[in-house]
PDB file of N, CA and C in Angstrom:
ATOM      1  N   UNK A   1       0.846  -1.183   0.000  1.00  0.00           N
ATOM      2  CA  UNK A   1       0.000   0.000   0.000  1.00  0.00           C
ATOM      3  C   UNK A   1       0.888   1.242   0.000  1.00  0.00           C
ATOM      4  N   UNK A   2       0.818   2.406  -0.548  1.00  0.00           N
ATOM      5  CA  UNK A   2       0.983   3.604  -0.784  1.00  0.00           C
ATOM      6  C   UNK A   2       1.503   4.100   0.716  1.00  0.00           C
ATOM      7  N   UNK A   3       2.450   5.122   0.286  1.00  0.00           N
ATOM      8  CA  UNK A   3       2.326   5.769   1.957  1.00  0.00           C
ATOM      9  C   UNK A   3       2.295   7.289   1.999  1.00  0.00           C
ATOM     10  N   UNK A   4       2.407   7.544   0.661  1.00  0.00           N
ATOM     11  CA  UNK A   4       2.673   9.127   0.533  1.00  0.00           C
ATOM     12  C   UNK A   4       0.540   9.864   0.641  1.00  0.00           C
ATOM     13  N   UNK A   5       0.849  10.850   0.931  1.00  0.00           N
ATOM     14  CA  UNK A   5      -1.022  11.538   0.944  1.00  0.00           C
ATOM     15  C   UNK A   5      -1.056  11.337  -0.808  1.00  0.00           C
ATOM     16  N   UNK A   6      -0.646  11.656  -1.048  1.00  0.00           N
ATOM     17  CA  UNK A   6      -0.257  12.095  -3.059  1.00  0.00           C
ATOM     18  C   UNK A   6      -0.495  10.892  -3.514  1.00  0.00           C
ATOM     19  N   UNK A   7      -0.142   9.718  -3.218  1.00  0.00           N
ATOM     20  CA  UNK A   7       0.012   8.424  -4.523  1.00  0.00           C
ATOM     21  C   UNK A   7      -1.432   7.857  -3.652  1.00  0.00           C
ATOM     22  N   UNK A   8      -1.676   8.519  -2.190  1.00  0.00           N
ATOM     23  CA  UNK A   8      -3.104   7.539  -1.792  1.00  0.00           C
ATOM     24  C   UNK A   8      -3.922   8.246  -2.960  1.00  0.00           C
ATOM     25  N   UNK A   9      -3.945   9.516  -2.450  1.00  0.00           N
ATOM     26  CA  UNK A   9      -4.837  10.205  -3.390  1.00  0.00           C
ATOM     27  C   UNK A   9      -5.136   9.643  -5.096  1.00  0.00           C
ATOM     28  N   UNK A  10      -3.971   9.356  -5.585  1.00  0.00           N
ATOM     29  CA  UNK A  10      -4.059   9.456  -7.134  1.00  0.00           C
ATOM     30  C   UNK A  10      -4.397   7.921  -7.321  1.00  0.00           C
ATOM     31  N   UNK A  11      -4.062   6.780  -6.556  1.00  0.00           N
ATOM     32  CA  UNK A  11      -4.974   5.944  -6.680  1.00  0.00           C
ATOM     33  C   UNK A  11      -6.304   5.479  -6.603  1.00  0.00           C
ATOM     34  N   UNK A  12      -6.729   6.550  -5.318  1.00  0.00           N
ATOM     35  CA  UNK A  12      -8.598   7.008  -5.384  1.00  0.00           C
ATOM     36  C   UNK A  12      -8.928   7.644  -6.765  1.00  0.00           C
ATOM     37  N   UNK A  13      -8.118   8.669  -7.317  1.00  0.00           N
ATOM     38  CA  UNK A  13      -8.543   9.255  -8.369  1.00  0.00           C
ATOM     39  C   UNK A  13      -8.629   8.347  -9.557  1.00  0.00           C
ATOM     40  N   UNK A  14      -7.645   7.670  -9.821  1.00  0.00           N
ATOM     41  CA  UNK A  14      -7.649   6.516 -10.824  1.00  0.00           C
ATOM     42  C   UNK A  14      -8.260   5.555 -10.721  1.00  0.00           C
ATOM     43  N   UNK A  15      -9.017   4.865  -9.076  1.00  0.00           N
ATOM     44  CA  UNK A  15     -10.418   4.370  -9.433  1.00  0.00           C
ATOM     45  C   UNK A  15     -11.308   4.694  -9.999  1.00  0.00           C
ATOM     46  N   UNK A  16     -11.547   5.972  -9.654  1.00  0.00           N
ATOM     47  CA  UNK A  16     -12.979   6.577 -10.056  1.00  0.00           C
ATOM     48  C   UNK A  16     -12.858   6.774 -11.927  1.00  0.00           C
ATOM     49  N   UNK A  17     -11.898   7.286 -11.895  1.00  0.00           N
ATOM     50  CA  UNK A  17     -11.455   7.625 -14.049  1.00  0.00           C
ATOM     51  C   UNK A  17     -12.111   5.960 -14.476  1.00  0.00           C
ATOM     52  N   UNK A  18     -11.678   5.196 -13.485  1.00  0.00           N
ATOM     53  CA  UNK A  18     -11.329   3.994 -14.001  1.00  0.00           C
ATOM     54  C   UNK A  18     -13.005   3.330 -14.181  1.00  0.00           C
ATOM     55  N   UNK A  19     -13.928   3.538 -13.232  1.00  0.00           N
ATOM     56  CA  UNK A  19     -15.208   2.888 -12.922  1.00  0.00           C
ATOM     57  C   UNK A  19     -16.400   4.121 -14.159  1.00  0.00           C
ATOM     58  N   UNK A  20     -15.629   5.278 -14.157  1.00  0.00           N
ATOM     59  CA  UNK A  20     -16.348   6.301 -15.509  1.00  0.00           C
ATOM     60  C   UNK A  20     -15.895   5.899 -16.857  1.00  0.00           C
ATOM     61  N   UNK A  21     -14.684   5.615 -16.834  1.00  0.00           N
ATOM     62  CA  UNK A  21     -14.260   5.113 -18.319  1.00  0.00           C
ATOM     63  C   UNK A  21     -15.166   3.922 -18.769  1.00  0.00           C
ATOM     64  N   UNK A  22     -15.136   2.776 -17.780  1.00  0.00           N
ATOM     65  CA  UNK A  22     -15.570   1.667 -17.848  1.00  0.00           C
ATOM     66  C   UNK A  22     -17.505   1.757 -18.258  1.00  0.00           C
ATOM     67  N   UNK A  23     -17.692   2.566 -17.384  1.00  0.00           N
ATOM     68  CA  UNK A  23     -18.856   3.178 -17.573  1.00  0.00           C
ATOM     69  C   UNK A  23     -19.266   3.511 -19.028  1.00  0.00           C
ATOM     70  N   UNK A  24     -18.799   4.537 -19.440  1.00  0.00           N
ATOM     71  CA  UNK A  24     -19.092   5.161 -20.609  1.00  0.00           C
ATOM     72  C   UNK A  24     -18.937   4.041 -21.961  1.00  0.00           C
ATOM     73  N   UNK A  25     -17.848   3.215 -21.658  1.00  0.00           N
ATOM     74  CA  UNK A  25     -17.425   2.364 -22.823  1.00  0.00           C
ATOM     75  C   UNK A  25     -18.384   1.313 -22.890  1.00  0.00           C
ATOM     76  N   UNK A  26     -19.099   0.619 -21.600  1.00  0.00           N
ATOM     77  CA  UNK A  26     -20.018   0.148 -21.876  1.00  0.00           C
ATOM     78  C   UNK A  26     -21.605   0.088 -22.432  1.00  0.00           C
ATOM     79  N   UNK A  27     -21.677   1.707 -21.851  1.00  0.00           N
ATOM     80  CA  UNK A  27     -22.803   2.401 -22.311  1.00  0.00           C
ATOM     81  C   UNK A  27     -23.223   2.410 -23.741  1.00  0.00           C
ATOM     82  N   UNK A  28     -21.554   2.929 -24.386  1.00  0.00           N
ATOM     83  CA  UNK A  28     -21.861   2.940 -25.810  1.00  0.00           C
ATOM     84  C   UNK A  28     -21.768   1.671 -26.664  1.00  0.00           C
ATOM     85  N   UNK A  29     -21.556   0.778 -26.335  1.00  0.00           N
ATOM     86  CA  UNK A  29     -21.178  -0.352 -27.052  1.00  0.00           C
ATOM     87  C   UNK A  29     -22.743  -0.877 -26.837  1.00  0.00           C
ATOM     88  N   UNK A  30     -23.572  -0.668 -25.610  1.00  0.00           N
ATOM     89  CA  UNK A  30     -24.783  -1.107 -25.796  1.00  0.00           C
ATOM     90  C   UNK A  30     -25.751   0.031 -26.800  1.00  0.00           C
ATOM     91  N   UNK A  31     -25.235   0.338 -27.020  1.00  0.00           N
ATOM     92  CA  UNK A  31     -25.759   1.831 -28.200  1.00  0.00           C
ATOM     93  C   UNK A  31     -25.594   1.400 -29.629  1.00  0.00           C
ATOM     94  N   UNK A  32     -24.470   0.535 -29.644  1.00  0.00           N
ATOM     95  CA  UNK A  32     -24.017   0.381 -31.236  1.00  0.00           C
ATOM     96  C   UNK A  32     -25.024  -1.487 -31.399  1.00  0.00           C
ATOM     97  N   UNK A  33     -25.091  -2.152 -30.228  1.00  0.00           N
ATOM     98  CA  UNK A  33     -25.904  -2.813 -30.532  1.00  0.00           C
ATOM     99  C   UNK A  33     -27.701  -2.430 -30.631  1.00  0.00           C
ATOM    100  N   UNK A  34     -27.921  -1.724 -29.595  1.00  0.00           N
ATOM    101  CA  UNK A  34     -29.293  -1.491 -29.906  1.00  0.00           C
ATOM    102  C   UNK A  34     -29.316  -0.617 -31.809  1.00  0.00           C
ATOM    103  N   UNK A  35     -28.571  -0.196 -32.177  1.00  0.00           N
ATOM    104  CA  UNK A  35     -28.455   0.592 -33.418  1.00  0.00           C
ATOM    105  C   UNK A  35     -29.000  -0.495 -34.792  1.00  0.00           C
ATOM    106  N   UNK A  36     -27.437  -1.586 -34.130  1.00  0.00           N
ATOM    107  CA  UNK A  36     -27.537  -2.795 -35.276  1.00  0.00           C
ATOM    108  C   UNK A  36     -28.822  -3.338 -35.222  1.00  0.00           C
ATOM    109  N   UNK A  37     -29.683  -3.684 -34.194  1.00  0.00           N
ATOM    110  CA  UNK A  37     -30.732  -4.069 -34.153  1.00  0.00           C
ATOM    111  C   UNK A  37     -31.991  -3.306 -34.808  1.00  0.00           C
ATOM    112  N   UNK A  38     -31.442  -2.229 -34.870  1.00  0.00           N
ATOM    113  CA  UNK A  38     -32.467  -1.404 -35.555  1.00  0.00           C
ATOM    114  C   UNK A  38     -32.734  -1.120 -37.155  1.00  0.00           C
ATOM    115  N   UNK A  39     -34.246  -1.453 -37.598  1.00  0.00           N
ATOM    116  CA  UNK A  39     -34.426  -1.785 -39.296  1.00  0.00           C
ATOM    117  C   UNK A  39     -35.045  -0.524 -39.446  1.00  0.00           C
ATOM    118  N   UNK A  40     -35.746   0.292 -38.972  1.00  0.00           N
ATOM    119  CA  UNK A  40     -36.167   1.566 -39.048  1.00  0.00           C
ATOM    120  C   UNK A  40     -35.055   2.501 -39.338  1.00  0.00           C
ATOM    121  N   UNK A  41     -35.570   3.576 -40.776  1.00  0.00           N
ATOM    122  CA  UNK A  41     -34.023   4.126 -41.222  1.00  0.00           C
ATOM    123  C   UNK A  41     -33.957   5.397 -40.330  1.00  0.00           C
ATOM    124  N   UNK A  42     -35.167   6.168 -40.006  1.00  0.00           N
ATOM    125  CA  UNK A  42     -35.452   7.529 -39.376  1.00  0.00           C
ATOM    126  C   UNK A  42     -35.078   7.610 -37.709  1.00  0.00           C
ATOM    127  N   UNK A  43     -35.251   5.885 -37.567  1.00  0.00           N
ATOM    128  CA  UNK A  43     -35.149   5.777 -35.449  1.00  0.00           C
ATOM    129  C   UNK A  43     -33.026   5.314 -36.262  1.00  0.00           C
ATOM    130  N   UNK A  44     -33.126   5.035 -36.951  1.00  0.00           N
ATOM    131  CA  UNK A  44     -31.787   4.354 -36.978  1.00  0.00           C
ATOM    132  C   UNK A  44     -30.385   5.851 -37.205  1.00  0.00           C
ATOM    133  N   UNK A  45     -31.275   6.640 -37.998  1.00  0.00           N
ATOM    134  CA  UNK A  45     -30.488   7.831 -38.907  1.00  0.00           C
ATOM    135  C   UNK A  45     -29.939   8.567 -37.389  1.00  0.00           C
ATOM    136  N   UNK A  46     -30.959   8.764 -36.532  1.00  0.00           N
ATOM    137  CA  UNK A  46     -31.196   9.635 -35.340  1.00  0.00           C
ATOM    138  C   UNK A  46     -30.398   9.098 -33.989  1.00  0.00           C
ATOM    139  N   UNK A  47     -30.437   7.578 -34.109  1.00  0.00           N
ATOM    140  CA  UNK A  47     -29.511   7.021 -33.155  1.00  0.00           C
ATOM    141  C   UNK A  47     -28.114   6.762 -33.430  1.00  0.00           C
ATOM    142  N   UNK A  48     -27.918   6.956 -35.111  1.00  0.00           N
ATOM    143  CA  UNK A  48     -26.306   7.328 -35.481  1.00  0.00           C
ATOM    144  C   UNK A  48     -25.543   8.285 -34.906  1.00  0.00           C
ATOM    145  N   UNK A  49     -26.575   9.074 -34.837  1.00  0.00           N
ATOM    146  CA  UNK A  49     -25.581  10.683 -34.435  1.00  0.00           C
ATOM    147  C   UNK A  49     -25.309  10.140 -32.812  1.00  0.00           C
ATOM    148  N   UNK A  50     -26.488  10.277 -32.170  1.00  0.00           N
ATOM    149  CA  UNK A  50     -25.542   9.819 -30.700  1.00  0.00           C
ATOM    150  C   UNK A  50     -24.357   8.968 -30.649  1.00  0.00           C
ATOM    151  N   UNK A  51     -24.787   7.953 -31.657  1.00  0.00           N
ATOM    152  CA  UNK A  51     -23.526   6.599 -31.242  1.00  0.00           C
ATOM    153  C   UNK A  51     -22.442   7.179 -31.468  1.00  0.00           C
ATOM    154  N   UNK A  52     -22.633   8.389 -32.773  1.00  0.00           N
ATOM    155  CA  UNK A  52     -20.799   8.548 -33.558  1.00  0.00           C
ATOM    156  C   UNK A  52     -20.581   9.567 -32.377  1.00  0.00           C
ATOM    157  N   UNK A  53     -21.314   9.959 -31.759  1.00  0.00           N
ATOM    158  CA  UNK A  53     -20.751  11.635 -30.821  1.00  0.00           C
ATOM    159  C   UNK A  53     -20.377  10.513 -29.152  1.00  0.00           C
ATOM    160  N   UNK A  54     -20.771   9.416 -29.480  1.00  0.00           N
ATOM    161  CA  UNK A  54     -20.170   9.120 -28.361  1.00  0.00           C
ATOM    162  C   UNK A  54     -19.083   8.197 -28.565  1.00  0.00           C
ATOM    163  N   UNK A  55     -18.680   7.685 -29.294  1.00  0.00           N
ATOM    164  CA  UNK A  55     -17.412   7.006 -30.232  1.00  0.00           C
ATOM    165  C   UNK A  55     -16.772   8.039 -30.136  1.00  0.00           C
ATOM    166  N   UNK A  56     -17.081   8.979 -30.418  1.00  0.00           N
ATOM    167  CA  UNK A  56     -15.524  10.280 -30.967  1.00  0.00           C
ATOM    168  C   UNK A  56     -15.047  10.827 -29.429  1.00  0.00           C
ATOM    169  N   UNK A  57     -16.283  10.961 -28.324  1.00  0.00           N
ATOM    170  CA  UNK A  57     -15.718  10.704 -27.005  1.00  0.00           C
ATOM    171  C   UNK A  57     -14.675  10.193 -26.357  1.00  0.00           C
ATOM    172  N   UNK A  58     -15.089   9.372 -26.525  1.00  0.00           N
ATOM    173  CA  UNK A  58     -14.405   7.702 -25.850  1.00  0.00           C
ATOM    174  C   UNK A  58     -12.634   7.821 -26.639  1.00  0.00           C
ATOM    175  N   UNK A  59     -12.657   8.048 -27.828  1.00  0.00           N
ATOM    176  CA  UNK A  59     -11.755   8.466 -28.673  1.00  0.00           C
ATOM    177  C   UNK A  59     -10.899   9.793 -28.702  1.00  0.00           C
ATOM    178  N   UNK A  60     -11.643  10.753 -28.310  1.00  0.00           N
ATOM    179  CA  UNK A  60     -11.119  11.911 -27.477  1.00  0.00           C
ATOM    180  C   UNK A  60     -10.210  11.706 -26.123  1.00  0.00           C
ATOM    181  N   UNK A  61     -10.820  10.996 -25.495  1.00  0.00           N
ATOM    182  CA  UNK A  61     -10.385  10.795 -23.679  1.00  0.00           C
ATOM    183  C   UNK A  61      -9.227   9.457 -23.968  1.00  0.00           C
ATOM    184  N   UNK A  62      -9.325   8.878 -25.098  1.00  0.00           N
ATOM    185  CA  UNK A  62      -8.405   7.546 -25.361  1.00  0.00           C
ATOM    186  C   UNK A  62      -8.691   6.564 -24.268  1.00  0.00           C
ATOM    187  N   UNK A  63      -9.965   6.048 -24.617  1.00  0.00           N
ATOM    188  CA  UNK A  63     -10.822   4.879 -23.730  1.00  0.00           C
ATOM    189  C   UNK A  63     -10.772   3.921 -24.713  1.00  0.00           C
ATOM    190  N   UNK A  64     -11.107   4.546 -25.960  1.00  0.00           N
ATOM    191  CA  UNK A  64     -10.155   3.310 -27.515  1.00  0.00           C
ATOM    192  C   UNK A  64      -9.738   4.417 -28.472  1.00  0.00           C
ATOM    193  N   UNK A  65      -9.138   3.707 -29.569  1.00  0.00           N
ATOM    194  CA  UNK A  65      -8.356   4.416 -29.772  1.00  0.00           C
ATOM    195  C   UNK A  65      -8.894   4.993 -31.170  1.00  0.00           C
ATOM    196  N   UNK A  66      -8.249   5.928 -31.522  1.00  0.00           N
ATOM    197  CA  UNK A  66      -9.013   7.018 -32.889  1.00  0.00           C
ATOM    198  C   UNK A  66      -9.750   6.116 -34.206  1.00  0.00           C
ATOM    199  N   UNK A  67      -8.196   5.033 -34.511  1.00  0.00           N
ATOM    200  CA  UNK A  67      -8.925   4.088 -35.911  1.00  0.00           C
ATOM    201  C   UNK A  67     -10.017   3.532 -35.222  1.00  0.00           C
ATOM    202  N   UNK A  68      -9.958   3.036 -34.340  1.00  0.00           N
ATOM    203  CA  UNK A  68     -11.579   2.045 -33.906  1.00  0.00           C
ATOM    204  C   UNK A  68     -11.981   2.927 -33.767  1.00  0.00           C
ATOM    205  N   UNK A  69     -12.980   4.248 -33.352  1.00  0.00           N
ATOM    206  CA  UNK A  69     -14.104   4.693 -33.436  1.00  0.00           C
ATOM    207  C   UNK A  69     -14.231   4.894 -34.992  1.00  0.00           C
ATOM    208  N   UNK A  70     -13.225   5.448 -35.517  1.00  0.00           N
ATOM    209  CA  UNK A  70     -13.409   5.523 -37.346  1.00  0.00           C
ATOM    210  C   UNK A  70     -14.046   4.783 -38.008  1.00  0.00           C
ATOM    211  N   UNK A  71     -13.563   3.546 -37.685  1.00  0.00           N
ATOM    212  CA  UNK A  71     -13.760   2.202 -38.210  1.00  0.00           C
ATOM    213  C   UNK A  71     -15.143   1.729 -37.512  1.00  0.00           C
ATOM    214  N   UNK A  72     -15.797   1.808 -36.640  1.00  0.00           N
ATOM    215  CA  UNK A  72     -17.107   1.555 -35.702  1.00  0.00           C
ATOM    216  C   UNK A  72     -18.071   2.734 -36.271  1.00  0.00           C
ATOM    217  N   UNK A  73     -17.117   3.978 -36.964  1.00  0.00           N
ATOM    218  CA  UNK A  73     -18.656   4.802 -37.338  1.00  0.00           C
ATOM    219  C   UNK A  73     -18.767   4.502 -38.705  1.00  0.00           C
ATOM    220  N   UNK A  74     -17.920   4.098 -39.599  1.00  0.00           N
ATOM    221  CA  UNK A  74     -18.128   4.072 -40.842  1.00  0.00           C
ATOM    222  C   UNK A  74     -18.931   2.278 -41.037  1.00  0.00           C
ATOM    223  N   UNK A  75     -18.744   1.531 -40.533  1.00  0.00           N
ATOM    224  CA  UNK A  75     -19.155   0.600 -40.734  1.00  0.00           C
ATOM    225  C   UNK A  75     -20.812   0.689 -40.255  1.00  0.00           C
ATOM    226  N   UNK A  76     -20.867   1.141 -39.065  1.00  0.00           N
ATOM    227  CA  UNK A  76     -22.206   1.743 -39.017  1.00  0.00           C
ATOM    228  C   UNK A  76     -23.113   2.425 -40.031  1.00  0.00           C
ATOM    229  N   UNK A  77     -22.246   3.417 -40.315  1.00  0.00           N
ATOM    230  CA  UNK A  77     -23.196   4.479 -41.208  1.00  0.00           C
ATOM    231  C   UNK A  77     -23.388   3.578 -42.745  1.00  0.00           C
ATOM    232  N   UNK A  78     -22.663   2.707 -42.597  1.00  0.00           N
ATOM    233  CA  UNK A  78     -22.749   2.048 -44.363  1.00  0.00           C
ATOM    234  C   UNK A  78     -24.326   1.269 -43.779  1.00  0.00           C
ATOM    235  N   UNK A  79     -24.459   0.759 -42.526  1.00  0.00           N
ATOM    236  CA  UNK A  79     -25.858  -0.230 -42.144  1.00  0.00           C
ATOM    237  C   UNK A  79     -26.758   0.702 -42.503  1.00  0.00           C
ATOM    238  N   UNK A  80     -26.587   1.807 -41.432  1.00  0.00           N
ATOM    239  CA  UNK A  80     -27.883   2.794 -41.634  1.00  0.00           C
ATOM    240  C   UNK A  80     -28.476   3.109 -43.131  1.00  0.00           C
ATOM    241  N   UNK A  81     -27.362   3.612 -44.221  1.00  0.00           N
ATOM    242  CA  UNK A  81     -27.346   3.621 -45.563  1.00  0.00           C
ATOM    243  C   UNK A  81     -28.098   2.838 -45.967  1.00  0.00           C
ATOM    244  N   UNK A  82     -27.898   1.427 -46.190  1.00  0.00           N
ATOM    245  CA  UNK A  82     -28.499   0.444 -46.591  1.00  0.00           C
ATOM    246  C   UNK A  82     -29.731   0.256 -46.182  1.00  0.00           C
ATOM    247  N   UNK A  83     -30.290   0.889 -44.976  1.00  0.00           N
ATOM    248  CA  UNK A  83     -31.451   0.454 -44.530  1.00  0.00           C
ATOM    249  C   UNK A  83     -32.848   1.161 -45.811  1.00  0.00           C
ATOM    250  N   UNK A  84     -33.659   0.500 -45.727  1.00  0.00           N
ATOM    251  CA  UNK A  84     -34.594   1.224 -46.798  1.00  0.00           C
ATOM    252  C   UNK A  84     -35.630   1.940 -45.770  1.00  0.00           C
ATOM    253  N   UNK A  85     -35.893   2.797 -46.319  1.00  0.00           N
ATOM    254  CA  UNK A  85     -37.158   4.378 -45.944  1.00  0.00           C
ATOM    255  C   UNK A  85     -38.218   3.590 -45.507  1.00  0.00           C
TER     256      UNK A  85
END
């Protein structure tokens, strides 16, 4: 265990990053499945934008990394595309 106030501290702090990161990354990954599941192009068009604004997040903060959200929105947006009106 730690003995300094400073490294206790920054290991409390790096739980918490750690239980929000975890958080958020799961959140959205249940986002990109409820998406795929979705055959409606207008509920589907509308739940793109959240998924990619929360991909570019996650990708911002480096929770994953830049090519995978790239690669997770474009493969997406080609589904949505395809979906018919």
């Amino acid at each position: 265990m730690a003995n300094h106030k400073s490294s206790l501290k920054r290991i409390r702090a790096n739980e918490a990053k750690r239980l929000r990161n975890r958080y958020q990354h799961k959140t959205t990954r249940t986002m990109v499945k409820k998406l795929r599941a979705t055959h409606d192009k207008v509920a589907a068009s509308d739940l793109y934008k959240q998924v990619a604004s929360a991909l570019d997040k996650l990708a911002k903060k480096n929770i994953i990394h830049k090519n995978k959200a790239a690669n997770q929105k474009s493969k997406l947006a080609k589904l949505v595309n395809k979906l018919a009106a």
